[in-house]
Protein backbone atom coordinates (compact mmCIF):
# COMPACT_ATOMS: atom_id res chain seq x y z
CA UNK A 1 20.55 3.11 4.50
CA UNK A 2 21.77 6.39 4.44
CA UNK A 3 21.12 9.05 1.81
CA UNK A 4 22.47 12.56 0.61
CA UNK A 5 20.22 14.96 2.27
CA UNK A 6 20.94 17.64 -0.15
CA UNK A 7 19.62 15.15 -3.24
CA UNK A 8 16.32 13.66 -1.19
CA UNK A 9 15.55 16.91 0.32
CA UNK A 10 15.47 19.92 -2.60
CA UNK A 11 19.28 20.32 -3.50
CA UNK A 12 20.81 21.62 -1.06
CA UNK A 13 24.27 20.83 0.95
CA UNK A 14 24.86 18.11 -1.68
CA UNK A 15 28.40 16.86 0.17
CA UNK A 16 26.80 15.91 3.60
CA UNK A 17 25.65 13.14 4.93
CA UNK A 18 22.60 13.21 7.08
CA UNK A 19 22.19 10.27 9.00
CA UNK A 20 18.46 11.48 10.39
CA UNK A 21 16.93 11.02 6.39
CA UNK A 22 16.92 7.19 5.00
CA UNK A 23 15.45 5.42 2.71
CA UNK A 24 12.78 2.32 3.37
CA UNK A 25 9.87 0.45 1.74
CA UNK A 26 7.06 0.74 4.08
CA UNK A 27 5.54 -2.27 1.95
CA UNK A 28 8.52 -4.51 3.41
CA UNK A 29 8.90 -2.52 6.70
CA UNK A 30 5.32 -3.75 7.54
CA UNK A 31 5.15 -6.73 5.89
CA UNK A 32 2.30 -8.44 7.69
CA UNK A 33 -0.07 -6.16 5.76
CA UNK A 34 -1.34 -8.23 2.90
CA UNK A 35 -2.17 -5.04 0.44
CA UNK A 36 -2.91 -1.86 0.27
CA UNK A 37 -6.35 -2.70 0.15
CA UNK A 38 -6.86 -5.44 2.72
CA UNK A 39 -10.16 -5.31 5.17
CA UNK A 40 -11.92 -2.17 4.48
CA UNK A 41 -9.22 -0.20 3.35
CA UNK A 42 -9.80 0.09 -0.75
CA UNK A 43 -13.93 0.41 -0.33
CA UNK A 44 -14.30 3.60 -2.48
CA UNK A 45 -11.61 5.05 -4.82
CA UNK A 46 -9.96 7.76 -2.90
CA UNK A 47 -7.00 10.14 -4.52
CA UNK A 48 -3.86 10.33 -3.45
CA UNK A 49 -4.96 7.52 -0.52
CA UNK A 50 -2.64 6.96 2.39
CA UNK A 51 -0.86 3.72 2.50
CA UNK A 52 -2.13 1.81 5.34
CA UNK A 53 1.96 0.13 5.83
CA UNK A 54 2.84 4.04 6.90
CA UNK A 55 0.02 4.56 9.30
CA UNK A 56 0.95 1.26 10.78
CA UNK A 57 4.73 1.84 10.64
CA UNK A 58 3.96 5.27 12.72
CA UNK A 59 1.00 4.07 14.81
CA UNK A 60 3.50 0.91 16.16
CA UNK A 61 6.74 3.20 16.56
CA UNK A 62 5.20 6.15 18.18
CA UNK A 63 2.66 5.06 20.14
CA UNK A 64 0.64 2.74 22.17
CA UNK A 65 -2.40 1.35 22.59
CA UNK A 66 -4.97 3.57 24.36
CA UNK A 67 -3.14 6.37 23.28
CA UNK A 68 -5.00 9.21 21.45
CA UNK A 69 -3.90 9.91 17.21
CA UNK A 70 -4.95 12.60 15.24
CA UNK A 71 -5.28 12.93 11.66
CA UNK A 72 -6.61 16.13 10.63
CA UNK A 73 -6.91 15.37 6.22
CA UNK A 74 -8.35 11.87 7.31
CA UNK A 75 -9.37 11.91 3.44
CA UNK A 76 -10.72 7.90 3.41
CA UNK A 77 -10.62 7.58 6.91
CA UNK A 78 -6.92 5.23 6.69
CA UNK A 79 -5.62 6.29 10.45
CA UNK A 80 -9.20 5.21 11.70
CA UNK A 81 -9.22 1.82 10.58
CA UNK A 82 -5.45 1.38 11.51
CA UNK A 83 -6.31 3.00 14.51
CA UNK A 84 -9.13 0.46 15.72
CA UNK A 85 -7.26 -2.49 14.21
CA UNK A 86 -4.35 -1.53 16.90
CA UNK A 87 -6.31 -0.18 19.87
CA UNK A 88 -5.79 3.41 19.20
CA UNK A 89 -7.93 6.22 19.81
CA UNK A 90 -8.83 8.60 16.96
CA UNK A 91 -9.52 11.75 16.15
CA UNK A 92 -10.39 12.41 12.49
CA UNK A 93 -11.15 15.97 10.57
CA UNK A 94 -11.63 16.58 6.73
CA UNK A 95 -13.49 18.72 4.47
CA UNK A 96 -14.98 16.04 2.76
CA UNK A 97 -18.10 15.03 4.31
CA UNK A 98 -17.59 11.37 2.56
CA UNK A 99 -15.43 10.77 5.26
CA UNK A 100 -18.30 10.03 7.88
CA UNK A 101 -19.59 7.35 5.79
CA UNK A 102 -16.56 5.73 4.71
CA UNK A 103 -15.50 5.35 8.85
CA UNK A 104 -18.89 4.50 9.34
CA UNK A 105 -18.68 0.90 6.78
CA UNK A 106 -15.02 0.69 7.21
CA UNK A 107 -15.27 0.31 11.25
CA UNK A 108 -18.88 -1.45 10.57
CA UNK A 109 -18.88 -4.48 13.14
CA UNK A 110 -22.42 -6.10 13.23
CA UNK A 111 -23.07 -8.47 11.62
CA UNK A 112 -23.94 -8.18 7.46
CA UNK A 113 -25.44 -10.03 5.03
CA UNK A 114 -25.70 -9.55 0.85
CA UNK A 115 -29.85 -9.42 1.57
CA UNK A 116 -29.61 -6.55 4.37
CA UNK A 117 -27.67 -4.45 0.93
CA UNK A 118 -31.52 -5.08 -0.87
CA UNK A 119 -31.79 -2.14 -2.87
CA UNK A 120 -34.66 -1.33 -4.81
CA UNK A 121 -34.53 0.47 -8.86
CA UNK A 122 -38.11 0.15 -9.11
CA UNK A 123 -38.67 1.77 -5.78
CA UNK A 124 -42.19 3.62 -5.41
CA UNK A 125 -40.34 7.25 -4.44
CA UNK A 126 -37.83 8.96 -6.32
CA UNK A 127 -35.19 11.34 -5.24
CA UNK A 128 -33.22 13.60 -7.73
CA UNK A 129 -30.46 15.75 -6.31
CA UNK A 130 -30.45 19.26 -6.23
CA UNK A 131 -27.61 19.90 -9.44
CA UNK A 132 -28.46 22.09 -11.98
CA UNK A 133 -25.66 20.34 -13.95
CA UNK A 134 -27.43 16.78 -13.22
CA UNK A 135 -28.59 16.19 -16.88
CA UNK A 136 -24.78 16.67 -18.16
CA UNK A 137 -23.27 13.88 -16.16
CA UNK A 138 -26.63 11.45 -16.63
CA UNK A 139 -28.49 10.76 -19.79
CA UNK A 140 -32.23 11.00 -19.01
CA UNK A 141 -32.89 7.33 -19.61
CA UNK A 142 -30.16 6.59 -16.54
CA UNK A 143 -31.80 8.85 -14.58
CA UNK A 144 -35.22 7.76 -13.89
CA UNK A 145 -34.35 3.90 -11.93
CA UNK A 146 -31.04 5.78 -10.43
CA UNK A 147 -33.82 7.85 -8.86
CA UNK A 148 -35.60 5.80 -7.63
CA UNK A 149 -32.84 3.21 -6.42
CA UNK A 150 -31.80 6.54 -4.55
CA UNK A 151 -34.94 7.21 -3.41
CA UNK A 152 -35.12 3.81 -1.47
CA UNK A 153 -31.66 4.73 0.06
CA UNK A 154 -33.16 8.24 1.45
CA UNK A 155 -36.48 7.17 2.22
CA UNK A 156 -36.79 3.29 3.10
CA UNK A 157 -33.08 2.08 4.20
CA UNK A 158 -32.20 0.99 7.79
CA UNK A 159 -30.31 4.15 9.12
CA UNK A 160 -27.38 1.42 10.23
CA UNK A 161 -26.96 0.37 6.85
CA UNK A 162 -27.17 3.43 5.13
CA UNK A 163 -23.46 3.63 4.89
CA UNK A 164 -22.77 0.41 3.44
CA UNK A 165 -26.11 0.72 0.95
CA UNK A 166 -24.25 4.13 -0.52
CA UNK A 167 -21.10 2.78 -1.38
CA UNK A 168 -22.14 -0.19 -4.04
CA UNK A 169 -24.76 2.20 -5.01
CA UNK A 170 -22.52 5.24 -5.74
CA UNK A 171 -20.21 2.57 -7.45
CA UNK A 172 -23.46 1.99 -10.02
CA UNK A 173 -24.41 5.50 -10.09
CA UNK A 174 -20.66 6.78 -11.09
CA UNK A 175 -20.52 4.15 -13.39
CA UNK A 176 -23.79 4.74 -15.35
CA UNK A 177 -23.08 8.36 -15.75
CA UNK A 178 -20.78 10.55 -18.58
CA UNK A 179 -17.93 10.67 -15.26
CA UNK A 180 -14.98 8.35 -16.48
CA UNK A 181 -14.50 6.19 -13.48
CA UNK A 182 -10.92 5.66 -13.89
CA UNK A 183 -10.21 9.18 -13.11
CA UNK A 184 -10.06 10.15 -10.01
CA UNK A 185 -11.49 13.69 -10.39
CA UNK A 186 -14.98 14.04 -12.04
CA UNK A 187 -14.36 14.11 -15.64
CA UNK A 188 -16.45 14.06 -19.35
CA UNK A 189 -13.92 11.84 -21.04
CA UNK A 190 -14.29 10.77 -24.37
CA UNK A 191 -13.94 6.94 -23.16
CA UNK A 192 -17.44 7.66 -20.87
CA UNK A 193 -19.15 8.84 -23.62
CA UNK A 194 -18.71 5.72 -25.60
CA UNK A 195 -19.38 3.85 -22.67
CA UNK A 196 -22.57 5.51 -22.01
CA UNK A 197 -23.06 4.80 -25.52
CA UNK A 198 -22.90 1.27 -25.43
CA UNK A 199 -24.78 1.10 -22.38
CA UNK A 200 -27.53 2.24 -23.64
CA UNK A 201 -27.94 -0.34 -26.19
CA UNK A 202 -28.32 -2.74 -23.62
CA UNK A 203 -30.88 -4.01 -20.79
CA UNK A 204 -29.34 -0.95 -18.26
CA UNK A 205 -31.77 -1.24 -15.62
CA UNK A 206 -30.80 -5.14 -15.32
CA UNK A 207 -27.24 -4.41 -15.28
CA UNK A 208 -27.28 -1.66 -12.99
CA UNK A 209 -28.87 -4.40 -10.83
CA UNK A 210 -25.78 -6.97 -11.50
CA UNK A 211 -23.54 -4.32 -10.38
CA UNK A 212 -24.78 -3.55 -7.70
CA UNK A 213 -25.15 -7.26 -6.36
CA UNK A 214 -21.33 -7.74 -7.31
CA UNK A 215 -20.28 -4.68 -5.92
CA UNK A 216 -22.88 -5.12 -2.55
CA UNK A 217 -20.49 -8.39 -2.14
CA UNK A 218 -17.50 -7.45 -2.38
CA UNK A 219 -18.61 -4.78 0.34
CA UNK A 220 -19.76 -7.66 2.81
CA UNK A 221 -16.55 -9.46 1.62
CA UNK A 222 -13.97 -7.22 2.89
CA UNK A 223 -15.82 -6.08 6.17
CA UNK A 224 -15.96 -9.69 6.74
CA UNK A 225 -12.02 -9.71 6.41
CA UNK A 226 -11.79 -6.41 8.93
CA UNK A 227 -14.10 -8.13 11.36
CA UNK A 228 -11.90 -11.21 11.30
CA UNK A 229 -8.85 -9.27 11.75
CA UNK A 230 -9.75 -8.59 15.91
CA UNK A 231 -10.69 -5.20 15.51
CA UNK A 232 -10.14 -3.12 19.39
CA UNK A 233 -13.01 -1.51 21.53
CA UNK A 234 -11.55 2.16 20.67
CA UNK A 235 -13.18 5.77 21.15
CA UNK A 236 -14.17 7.87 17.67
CA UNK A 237 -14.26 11.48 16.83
CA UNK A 238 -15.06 12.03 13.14
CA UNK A 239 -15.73 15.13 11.99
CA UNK A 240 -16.45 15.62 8.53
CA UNK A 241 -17.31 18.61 6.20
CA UNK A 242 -15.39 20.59 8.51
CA UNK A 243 -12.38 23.28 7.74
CA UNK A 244 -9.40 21.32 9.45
CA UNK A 245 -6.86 24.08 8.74
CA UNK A 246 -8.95 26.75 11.09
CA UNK A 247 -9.70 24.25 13.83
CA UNK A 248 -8.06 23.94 17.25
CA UNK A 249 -8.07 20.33 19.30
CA UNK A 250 -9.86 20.34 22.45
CA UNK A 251 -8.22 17.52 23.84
CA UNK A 252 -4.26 16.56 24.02
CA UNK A 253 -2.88 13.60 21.72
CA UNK A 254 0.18 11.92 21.54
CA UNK A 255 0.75 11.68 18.07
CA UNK A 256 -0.62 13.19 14.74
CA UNK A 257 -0.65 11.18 11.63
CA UNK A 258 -1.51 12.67 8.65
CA UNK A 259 -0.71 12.88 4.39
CA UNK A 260 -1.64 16.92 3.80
CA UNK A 261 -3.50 17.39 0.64
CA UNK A 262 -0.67 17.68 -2.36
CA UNK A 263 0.42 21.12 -3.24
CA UNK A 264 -1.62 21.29 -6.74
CA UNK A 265 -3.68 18.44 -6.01
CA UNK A 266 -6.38 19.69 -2.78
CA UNK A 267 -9.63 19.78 -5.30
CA UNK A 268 -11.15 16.66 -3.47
CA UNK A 269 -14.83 18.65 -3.19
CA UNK A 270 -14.76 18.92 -6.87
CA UNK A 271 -13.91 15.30 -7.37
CA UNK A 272 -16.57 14.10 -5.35
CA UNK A 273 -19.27 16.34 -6.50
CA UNK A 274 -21.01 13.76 -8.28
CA UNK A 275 -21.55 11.70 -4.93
CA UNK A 276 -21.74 14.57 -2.60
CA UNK A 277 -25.22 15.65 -5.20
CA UNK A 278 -26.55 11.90 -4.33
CA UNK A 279 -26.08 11.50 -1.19
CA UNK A 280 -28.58 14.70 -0.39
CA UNK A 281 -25.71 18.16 -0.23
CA UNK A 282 -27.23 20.93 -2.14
CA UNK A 283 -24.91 23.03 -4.47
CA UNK A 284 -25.00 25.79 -2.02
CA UNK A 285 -23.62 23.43 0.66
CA UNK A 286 -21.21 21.86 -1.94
CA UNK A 287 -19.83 25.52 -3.10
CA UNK A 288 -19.36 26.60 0.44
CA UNK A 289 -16.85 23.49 0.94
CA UNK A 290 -14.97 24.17 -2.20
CA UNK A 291 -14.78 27.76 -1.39
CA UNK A 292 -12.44 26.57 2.09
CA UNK A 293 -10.50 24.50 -0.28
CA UNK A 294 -7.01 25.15 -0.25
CA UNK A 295 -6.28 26.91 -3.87
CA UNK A 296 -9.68 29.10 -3.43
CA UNK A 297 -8.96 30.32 0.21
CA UNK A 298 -6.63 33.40 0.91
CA UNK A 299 -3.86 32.69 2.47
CA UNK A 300 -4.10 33.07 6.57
CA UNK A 301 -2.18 35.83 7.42
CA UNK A 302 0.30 33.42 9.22
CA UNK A 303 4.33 34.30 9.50
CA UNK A 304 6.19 30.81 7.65
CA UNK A 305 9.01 30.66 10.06
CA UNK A 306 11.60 28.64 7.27
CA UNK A 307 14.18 29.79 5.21
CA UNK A 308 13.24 27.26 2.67
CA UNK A 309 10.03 28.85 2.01
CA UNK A 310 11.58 31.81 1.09
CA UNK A 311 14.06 30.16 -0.93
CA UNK A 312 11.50 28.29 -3.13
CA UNK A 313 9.02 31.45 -2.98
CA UNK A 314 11.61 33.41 -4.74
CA UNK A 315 12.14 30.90 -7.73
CA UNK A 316 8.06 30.52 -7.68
CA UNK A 317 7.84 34.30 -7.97
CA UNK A 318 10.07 34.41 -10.66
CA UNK A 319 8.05 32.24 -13.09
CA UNK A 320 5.87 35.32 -13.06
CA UNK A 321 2.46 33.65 -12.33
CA UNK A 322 0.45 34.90 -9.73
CA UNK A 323 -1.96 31.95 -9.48
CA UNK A 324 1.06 29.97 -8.69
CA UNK A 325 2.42 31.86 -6.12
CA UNK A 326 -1.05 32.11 -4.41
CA UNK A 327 -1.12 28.17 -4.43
CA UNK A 328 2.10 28.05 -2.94
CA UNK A 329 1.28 30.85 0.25
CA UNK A 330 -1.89 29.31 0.71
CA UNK A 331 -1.16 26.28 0.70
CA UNK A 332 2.21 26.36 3.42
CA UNK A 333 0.23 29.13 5.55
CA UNK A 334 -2.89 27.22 5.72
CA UNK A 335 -0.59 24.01 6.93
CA UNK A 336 1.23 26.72 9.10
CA UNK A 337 -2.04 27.71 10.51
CA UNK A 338 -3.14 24.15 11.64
CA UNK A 339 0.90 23.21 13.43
CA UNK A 340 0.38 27.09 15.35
CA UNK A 341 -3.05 26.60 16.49
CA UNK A 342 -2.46 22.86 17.94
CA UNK A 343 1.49 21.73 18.16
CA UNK A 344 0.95 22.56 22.11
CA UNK A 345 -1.93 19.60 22.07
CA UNK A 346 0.37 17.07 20.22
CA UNK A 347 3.25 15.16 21.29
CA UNK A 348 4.74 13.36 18.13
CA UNK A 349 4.18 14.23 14.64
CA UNK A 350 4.64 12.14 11.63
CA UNK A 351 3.57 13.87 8.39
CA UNK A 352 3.59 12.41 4.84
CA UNK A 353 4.34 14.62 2.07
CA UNK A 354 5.65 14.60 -1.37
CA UNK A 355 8.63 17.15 -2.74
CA UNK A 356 6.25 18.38 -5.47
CA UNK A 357 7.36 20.15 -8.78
CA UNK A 358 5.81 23.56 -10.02
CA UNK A 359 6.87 24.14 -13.39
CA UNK A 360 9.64 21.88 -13.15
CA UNK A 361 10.82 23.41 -9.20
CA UNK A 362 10.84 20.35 -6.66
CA UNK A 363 9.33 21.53 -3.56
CA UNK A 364 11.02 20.33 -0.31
CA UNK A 365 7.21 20.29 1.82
CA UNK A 366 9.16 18.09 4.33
CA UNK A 367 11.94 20.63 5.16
CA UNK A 368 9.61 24.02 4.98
CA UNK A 369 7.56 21.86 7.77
CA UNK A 370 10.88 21.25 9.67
CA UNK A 371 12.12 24.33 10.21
CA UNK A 372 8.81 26.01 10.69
CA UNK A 373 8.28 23.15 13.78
CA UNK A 374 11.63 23.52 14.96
CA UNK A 375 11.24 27.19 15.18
CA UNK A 376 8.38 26.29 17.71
CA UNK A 377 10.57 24.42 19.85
CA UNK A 378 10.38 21.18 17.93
CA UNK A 379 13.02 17.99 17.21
CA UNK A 380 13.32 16.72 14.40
CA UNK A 381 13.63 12.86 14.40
CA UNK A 382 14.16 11.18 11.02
CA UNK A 383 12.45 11.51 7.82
CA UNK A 384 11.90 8.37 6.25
CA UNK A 385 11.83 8.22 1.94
CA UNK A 386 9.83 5.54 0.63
CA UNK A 387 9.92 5.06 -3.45
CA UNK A 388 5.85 5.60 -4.70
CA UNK A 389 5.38 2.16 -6.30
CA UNK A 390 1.23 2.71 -7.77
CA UNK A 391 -0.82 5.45 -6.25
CA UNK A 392 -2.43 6.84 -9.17
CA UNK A 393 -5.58 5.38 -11.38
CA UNK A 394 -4.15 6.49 -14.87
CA UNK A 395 -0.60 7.97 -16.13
CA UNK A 396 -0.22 10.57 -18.82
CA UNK A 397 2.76 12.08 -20.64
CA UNK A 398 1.37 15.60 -20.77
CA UNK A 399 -0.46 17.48 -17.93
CA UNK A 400 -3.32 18.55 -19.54
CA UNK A 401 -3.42 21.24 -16.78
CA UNK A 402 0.22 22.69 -17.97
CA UNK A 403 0.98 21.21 -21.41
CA UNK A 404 4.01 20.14 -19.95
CA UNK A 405 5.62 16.65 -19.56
CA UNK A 406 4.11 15.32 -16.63
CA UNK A 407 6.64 14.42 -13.82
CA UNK A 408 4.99 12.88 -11.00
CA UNK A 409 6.29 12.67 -7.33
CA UNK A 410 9.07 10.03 -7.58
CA UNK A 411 9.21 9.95 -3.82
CA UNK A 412 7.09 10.83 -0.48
CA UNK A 413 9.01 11.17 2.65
CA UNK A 414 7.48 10.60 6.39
CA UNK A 415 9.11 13.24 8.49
CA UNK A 416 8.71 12.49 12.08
CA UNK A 417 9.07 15.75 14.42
CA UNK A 418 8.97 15.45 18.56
CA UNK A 419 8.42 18.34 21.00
CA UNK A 420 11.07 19.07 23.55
CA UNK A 421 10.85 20.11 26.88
C-alpha cells in the first residue's frame, strides 16, 4: 500500500505520493516464523531486540545462500541465528561483549542435556566480581551461594558449556539482586526492593536452585527447537566488545543488516553492567566500553552529507540544550563514520531505524541515512514501515528522564539502499 511520504517520513512534501515508502507487517510478511522468540531467539532479555520476521524478510529478498551479511550493532546476535538458519554467512560486531556468548548458545549444535547445566551453590571456590558497587545491587546474605554458584562457572565448568551455564545463571543472579528485572536497564526500583524483601524470608538458597533448574530447561528447550529447525554449515565472525562505528571490513559482503542503537537509547554497557561484573570484566574494562558509547563519545569529525540533518539540527539547536545537540551530532556522525569507512565493501543495505522524538521533534533517521548514502553514489530502493506491535518490557506515561509525556516510536521503517555502478 502506498503512503504519504511527507507524513511517514518527518513532514515534509505532504501532497506527494511516493511509491518507493509502503507500509507492511513483517509479522504477516514472514509468516512462517512462529514468534518473535522461536528457537534461540528470546534466550536473554535484550532492549530494543531486532525482530527476527525483518532479518528474514531482508536476508530472503536480498540475498542468497552462501552469500556474506553484515551486521555491525549485532546487539543479541538476531542476523546470526537467521543467518545460519538460511545458509548465510555472518559477520557480527558490537560493543557489548554479551554478544559472544549469546551466538555462542544460540548457534549451540551438540548435543545438550538438563544434567550437563549441573551447577553447583555450594561449590568449594567462590568468585566475587570486581564492583565496588556490588553490595548495592546484592544483599550480603544473596551474595555468599551466588559466589560460589559463580565460582563453579569460572573455575569447574566445561569451557563448551560455559555459554549456556551463564545464561540460566545470570537469569538467578539478576533476579536475586535489588535490579528490577522487568526493566531493561539496570535499575533500584522500589518493586525489587520488596522483592528482595520477601525473598529473604524464604529458603533463598533452595529457590535460587528451582530457578535455575526451570530456567536451565527452558534453555535446552529452545536450542532443541533451533537444532530441529535444519540449521546450515555457515562461516562466523563475531566480534564482541569491539567499537563498530571506528572499524573498517576486511572482506566484501553483499548485504548489511542491521537496527542502529536508538537515538537516546545506546546505554546498552550500562544496562548490562550487572552481568558484564559476573561474568569476570573489571570496572576498568567496563568504563572503557561505556566511554565508546554513543552519547559519551565526541562526535567524529565526519561531514553529514543531508539536508535533513541540517534541517532537524536547527530545530534541535533551538531548544537550547547542548547535551541534546551533542546526542544528536554524535550520534548521525558516528553512523556517518561506519557507511564512509565501509559502503565500498557492501553491496545492499537494509537498515532499521525508528523516526525518534527529542522534546517532542520526530527525527526522520531513515531519510538523514538516505541522502547521506545517495550522496556516495547510492540508490535508494524502498523503505518499508512496519507498525511496532510490543518491543518494550514496561510502558510509562511520563519519561522519568524528561518529565514529559512519554511518546514512544509509533513506527520503525526498513530502508533498503543499493550501490550503483
Amino acid at each position: 500500500m502506498a503512503a504519504r511520504c511527507g507524513l511517514l517520513a518527518g513532514g515534509r512534501d505532504q501532497g506527494s505520493w511516493k511509491p518507493e515508502y509502503r507500509r507492511v507487517s513483517f509479522r504477516k510478511l514472514i509468516a512462517d516464523i512462529p514468534s518473535t522468540t522461536y528457537a534461540t531467539h528470546g534466550l536473554y532479555m535484550y532492549p530494543a531486540k531486532f525482530i527476527p520476521h525483518v532479518v528474514r524478510f531482508a536476508l530472503e529478498k536480498y540475498s542468497v545462500e552462501g552469500d556474506w551479511i553484515l551486521d555491525p550493532f549485532a546487539g543479541y546476535g538476531t542476523v546470526a541465528i537467521e543467518a545460519s538458519l538460511t545458509g548465510r554467512n555472518f559477520i557480527v560486531w558490537d560493543l557489548n561483549p554479551m554478544l559472544s556468548l549469546l551466538v555462542e548458545a544460540s548457534l549451540y549444535r551438540d548435543r545438550v542435556s538438563l544434567e550437563d547445566l549441573h551447577v553447583d551453590f555450594s561449590y568449594g571456590r567462590s568468585y566475587t566480581p570486581e564492583w565496588s558497587n556490588l553490595g548495592y545491587w546484592h544483599p550480603r546474605e544473596f551474595l555468599e551461594p551466588l559466589s560460589r554458584a559463580w565460582g563453579y562457572y569460572h573455575y569447574a565448568a566445561p569451557r563448551r558449556l560455559k555459554p549456556l551455564i551463564a545464561i540460566p545463571l545470570l537469569k538467578v543472579t539478576r533476579y536475586f539482586s535489588y535490579s528490577d528485572e522487568k526493566i531493561a536497564k539496570l535499575y533500584r526500583s522500589r518493586r525489587a526492593r520488596e522483592k528482595v524483601a520477601g525473598l529473604l524470608q524464604k529458603n533463598y538458597r533452595d529457590l535460587m536452585g528451582r530457578m535455575y533448574l526451570s530456567e536451565a530447561r527452558r534453555l535446552v528447550s529452545k536450542i532443541r527447537d533451533f537444532q530441529s529447525r535444519n540449521p546450515r554449515v555457515v562461516e562466523g565472525v563475531v566480534e564482541a566488545g569491539v567499537d563498530s562505528l571506528s572499524k573498517k571490513l576486511e572482506r566484501r559482503v553483499k548485504l548489511l543488516v542491521t537496527s542502529p542503537p536508538y537515538l537516546q537509547a545506546q546505554e546498552y554497557i550500562r544496562s548490562f553492567k550487572l552481568e558484564l561484573f559476573w561474568l569476570g570484566y573489571s570496572e576498568e574494562e567496563i568504563r572503557g566500553l561505556m566511554r565508546r558509547e554513543i552519547p559519551y563519545r565526541e562526535p567524529p569529525k565526519v561531514e553529514v552529507k543531508s539536508s535533513s540533518y541540517w534541517e532537524y539540527r536547527r530545530r534541535i539547536e533551538e531548544l537550547g540544550n547542548h547535551k541534546l545537540l551533542r546526542i544528536y551530532d554524535s550520534y548521525f556522525k558516528s553512523l556517518i563514520l561506519f557507511l564512509n569507512n565501509n559502503h565500498r565493501m557492501i553491496s545492499r543495505m537494509a537498515i532499521f531505524v525508528g523516526p525518534v522524538k527529542i522534546r517532542g521533534i520526530r527525527i526522520p533517521i531513515d531519510r538523514v541515512l538516505r541522502e547521506h548514502l545517495e550522496s556516495l553514489g547510492w540508490r535508494h530502493v524502498e523503505t518499508l514501515i512496519d507498525t511496532i506491535v510490543s518491543r518494550r518490557l514496561f510502558k510509562t506515561k511520563v519519561n522519568p528522564a524528561t518529565g514529559l509525556i512519554d511518546e514512544r516510536t509509533p513506527t520503525e521503517h526498513l530502508i533498503i539502499m543499493e550501490k550503483t555502478g
